[in-house]
PDB file of N, CA and C in Angstrom:
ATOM      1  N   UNK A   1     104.256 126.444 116.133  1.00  0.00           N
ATOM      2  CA  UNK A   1     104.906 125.222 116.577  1.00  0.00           C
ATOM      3  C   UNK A   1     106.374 125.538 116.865  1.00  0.00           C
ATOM      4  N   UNK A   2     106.791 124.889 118.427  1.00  0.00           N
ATOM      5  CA  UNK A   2     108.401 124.998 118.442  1.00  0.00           C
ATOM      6  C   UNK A   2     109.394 124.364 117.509  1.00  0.00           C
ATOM      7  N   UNK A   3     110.321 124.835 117.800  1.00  0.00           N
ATOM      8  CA  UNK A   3     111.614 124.147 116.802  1.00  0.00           C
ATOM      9  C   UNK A   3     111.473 122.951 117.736  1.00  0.00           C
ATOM     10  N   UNK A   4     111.451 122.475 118.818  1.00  0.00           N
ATOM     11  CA  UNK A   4     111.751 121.395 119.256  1.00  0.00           C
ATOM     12  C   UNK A   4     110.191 120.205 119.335  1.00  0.00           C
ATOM     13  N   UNK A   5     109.297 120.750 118.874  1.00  0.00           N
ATOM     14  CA  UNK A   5     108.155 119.992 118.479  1.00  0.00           C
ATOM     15  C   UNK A   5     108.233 119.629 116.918  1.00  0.00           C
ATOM     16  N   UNK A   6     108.519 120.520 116.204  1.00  0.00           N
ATOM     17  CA  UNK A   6     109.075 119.991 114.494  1.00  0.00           C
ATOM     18  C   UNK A   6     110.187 119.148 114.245  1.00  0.00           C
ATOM     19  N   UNK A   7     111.294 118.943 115.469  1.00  0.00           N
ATOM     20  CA  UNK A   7     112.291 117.968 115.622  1.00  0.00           C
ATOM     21  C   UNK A   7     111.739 116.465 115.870  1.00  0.00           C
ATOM     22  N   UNK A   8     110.797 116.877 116.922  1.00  0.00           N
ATOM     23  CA  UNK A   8     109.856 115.535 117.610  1.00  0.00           C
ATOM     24  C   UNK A   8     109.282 114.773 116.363  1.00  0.00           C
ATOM     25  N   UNK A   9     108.324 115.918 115.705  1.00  0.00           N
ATOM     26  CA  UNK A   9     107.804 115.464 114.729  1.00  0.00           C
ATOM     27  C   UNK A   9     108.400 114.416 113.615  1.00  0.00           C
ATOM     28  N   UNK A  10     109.831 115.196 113.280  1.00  0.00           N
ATOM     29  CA  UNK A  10     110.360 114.775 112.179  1.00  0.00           C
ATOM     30  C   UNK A  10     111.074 113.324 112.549  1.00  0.00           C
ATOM     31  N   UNK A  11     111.439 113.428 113.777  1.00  0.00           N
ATOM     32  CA  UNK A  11     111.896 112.222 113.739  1.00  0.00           C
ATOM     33  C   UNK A  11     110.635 110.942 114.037  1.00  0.00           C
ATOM     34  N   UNK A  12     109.679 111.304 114.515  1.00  0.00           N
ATOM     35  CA  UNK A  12     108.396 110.232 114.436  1.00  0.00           C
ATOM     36  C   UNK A  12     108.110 109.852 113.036  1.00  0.00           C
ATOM     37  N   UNK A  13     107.702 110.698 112.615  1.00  0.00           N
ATOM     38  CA  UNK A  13     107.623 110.407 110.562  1.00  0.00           C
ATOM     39  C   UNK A  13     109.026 109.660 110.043  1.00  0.00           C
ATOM     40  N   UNK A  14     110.603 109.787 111.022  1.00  0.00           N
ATOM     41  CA  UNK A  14     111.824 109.005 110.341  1.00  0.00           C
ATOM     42  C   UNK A  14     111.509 107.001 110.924  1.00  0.00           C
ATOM     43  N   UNK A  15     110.283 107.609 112.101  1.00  0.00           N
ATOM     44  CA  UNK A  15     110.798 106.190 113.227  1.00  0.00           C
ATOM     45  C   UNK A  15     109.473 105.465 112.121  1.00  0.00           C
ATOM     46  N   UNK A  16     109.051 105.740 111.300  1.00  0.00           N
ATOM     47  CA  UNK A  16     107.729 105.540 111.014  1.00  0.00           C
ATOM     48  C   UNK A  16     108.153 105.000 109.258  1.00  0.00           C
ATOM     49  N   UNK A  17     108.832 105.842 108.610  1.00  0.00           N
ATOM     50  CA  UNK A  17     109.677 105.070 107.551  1.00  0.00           C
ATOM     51  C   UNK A  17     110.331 104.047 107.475  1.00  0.00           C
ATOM     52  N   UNK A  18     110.911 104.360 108.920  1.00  0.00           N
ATOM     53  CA  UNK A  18     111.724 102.996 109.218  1.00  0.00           C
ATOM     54  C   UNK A  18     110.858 102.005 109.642  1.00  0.00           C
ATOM     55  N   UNK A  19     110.052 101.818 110.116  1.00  0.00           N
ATOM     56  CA  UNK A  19     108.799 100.699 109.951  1.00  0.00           C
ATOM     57  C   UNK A  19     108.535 100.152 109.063  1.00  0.00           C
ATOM     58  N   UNK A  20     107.833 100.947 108.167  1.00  0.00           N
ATOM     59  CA  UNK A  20     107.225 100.452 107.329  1.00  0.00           C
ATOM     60  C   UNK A  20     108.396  99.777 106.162  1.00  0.00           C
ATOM     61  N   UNK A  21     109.440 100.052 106.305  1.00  0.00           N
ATOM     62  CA  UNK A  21     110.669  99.799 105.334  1.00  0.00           C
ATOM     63  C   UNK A  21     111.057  98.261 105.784  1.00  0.00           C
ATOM     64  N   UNK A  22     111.094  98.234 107.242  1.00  0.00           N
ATOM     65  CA  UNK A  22     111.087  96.753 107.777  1.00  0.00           C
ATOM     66  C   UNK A  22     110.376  95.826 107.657  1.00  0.00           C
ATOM     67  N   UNK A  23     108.978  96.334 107.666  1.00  0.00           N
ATOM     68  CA  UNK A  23     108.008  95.901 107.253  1.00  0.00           C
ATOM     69  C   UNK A  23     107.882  95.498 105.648  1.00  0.00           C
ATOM     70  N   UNK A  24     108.296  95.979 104.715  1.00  0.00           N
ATOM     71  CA  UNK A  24     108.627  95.553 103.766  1.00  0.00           C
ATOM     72  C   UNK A  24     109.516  94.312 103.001  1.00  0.00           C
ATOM     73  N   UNK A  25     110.140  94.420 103.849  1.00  0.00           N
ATOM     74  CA  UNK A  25     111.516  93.762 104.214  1.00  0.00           C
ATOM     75  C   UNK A  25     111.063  92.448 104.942  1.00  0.00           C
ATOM     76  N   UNK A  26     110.465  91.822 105.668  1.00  0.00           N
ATOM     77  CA  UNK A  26     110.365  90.271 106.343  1.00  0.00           C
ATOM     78  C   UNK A  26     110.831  89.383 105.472  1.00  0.00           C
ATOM     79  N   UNK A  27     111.741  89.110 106.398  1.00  0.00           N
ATOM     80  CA  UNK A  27     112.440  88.079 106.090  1.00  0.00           C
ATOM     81  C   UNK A  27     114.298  88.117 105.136  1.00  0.00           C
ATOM     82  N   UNK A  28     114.901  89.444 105.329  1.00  0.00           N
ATOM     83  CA  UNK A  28     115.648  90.145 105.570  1.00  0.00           C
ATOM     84  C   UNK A  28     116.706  90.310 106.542  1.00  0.00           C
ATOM     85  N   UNK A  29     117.910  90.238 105.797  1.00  0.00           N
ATOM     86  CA  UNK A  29     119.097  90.633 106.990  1.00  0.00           C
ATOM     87  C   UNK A  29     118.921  92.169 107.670  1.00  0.00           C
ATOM     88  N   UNK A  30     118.656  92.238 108.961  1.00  0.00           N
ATOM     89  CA  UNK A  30     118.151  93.171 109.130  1.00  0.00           C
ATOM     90  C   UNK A  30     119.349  94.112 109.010  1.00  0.00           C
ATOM     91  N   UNK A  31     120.854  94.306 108.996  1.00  0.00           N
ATOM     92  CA  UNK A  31     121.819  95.011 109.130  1.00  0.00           C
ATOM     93  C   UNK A  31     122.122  95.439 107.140  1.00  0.00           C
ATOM     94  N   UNK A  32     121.152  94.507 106.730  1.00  0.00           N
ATOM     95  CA  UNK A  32     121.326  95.145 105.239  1.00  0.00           C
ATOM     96  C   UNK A  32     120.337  96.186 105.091  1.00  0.00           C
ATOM     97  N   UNK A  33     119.010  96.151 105.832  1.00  0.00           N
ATOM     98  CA  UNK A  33     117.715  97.072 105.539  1.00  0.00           C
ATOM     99  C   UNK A  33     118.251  98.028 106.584  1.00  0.00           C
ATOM    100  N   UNK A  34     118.891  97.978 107.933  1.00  0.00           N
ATOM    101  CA  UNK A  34     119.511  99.466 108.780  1.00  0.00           C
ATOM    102  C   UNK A  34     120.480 100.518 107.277  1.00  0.00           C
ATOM    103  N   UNK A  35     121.639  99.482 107.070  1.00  0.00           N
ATOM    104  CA  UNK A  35     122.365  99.888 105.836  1.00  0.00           C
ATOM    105  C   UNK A  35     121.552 100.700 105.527  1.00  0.00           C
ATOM    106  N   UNK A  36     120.908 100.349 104.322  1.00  0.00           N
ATOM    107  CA  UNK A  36     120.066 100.721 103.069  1.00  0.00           C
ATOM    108  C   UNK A  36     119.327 101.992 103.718  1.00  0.00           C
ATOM    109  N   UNK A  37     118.438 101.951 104.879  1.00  0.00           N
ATOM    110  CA  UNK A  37     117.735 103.047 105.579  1.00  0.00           C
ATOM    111  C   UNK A  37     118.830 104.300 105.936  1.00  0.00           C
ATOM    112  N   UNK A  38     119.593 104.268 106.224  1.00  0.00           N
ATOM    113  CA  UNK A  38     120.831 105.084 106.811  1.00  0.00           C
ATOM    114  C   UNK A  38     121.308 105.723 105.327  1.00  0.00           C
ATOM    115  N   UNK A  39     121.716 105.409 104.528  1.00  0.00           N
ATOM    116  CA  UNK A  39     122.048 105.647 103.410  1.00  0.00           C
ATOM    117  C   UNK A  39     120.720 106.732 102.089  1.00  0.00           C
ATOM    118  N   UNK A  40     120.083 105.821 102.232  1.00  0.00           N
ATOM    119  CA  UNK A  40     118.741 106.273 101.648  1.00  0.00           C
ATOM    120  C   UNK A  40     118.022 107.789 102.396  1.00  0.00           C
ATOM    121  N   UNK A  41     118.365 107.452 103.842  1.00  0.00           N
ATOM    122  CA  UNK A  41     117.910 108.570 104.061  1.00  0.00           C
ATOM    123  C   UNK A  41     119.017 109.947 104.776  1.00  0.00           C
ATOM    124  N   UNK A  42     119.760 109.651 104.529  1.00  0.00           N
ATOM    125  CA  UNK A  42     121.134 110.253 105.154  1.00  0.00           C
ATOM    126  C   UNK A  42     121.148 110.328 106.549  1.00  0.00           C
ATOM    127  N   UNK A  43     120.575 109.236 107.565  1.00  0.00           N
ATOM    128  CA  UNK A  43     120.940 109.035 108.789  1.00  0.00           C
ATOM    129  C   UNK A  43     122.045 108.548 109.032  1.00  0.00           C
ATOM    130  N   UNK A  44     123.040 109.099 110.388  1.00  0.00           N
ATOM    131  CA  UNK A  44     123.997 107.870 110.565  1.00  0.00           C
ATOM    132  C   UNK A  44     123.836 106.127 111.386  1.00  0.00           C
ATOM    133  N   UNK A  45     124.235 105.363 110.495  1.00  0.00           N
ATOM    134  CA  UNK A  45     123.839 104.354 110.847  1.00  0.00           C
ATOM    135  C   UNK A  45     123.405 103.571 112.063  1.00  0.00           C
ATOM    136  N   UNK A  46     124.077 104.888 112.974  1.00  0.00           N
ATOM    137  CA  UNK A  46     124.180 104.116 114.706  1.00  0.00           C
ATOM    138  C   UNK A  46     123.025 104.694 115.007  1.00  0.00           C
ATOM    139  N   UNK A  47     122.252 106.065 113.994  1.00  0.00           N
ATOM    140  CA  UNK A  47     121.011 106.529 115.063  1.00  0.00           C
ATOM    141  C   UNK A  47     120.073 105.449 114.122  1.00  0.00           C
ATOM    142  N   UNK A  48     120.252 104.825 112.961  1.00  0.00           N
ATOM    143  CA  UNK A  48     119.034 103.933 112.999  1.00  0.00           C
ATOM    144  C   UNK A  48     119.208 102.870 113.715  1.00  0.00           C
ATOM    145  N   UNK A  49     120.237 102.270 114.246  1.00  0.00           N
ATOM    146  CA  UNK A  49     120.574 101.429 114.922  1.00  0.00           C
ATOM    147  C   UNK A  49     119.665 101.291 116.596  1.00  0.00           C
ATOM    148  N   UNK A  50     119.995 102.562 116.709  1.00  0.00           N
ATOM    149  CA  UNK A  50     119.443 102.895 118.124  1.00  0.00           C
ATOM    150  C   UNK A  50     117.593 103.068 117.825  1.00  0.00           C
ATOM    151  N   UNK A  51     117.418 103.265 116.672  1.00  0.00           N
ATOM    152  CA  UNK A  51     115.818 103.122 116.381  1.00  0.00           C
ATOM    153  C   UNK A  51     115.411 101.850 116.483  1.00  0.00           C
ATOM    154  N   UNK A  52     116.004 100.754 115.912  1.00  0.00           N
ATOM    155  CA  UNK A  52     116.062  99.363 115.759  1.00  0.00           C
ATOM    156  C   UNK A  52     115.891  99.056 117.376  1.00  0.00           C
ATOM    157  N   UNK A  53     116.991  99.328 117.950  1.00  0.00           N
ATOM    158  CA  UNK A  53     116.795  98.742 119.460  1.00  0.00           C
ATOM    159  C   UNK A  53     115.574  99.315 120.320  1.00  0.00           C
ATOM    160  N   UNK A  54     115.546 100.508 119.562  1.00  0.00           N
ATOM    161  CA  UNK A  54     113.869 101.145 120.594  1.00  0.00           C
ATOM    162  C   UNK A  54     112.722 100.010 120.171  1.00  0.00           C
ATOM    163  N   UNK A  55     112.312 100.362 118.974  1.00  0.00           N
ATOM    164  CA  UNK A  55     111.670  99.157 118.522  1.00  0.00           C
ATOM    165  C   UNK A  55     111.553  97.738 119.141  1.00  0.00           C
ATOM    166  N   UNK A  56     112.486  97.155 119.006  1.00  0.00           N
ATOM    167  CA  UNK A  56     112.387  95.867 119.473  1.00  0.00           C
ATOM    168  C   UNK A  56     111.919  95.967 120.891  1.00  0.00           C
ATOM    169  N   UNK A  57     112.563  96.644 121.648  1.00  0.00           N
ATOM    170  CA  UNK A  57     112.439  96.592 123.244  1.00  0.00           C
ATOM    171  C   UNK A  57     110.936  96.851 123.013  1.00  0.00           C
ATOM    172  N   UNK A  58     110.464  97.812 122.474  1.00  0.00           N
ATOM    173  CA  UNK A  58     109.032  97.866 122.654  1.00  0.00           C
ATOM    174  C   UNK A  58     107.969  96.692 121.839  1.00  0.00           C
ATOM    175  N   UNK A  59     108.802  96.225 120.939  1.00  0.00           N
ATOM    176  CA  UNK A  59     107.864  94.647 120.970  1.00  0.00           C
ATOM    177  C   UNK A  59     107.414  95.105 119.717  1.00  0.00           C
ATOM    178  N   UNK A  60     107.733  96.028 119.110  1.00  0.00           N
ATOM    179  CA  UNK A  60     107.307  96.390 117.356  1.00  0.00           C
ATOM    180  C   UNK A  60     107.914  95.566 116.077  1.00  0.00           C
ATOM    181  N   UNK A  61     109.147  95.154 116.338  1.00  0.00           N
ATOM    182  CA  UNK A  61     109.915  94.647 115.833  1.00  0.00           C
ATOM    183  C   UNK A  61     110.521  92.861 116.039  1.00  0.00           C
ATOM    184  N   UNK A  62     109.505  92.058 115.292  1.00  0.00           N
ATOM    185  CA  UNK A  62     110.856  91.090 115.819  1.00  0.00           C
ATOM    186  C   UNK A  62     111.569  90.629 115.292  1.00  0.00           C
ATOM    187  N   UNK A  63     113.218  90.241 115.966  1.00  0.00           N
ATOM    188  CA  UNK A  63     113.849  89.343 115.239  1.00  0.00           C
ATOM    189  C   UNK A  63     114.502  87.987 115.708  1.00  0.00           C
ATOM    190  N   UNK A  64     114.889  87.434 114.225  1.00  0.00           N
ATOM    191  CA  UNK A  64     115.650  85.866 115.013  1.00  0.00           C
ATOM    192  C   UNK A  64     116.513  85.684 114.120  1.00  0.00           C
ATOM    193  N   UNK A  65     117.581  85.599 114.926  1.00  0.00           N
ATOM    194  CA  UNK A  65     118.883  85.569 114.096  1.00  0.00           C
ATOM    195  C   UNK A  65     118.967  86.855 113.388  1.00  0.00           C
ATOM    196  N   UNK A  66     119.185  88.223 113.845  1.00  0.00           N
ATOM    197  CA  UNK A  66     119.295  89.130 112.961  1.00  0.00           C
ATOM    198  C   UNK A  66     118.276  89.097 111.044  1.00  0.00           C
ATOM    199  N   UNK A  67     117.472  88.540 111.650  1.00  0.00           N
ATOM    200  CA  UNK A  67     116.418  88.229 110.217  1.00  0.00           C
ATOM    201  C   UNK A  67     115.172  89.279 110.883  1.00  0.00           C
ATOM    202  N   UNK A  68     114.603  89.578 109.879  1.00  0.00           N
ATOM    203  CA  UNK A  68     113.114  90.089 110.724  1.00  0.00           C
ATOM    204  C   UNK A  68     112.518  89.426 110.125  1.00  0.00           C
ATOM    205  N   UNK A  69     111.904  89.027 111.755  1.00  0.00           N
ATOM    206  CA  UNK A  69     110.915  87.957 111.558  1.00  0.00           C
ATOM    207  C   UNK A  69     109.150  88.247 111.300  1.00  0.00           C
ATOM    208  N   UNK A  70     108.681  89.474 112.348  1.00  0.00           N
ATOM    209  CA  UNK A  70     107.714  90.165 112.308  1.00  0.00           C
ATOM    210  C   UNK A  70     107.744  91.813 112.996  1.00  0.00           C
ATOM    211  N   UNK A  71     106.600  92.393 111.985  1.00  0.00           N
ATOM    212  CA  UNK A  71     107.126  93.548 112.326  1.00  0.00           C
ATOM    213  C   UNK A  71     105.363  94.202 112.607  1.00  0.00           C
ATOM    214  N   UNK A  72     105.080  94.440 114.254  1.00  0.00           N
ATOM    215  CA  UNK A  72     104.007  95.135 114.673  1.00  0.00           C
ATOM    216  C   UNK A  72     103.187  96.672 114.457  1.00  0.00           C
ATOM    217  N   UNK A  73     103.590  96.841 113.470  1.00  0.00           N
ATOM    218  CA  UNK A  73     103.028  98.336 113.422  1.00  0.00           C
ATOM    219  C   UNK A  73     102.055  99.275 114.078  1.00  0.00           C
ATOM    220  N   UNK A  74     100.881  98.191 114.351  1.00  0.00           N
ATOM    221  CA  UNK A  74      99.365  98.934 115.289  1.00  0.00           C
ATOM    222  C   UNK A  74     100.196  99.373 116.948  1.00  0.00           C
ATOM    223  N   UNK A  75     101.592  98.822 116.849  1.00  0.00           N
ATOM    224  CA  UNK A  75     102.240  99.351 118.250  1.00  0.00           C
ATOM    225  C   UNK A  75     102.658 100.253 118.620  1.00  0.00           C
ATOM    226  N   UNK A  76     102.614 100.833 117.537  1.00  0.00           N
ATOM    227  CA  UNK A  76     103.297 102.205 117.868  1.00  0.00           C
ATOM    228  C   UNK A  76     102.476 102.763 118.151  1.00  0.00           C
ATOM    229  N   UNK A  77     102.556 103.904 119.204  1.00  0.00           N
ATOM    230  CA  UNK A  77     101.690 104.388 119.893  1.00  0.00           C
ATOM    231  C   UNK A  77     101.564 105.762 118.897  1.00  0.00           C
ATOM    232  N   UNK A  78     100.563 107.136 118.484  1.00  0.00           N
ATOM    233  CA  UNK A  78     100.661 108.118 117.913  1.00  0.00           C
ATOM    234  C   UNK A  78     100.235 107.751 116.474  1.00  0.00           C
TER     235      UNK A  78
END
């Protein structure tokens, strides 16, 4: 396996923590569970940030009012 397929990897298994962590979380300030994820896992906050926005755009994630409201998991594709 390449170094740049074990990168792929690793960050699918990070986009995939971060799911299920949201998922945990309904009904949640979502900028306290980015926090907490970023910290917990030593990401910087803007790349979970930018996970957050992939998410949503793809309809995995929803929110209202910065709350999560529901969170799609069977969406993720892989």
């Amino acid at each position: 396996m390449s170094v740049a397929q074990k990168v792929r990897m690793e960050r699918l298994e990070r986009i995939r923590r971060f799911i299920k962590t949201l998922k945990a979380n309904i009904g949640e300030d979502v900028n306290k569970v980015v926090a907490w994820f970023a910290v917990t896992t030593g990401l910087r906050e803007k790349v979970v940030r930018e996970y957050l926005a992939l998410l949503s755009r793809a309809g995995v994630v929803e929110l209202e009012n910065r709350i999560i409201k529901e969170v799609h998991e069977e969406k993720l594709i892989g």
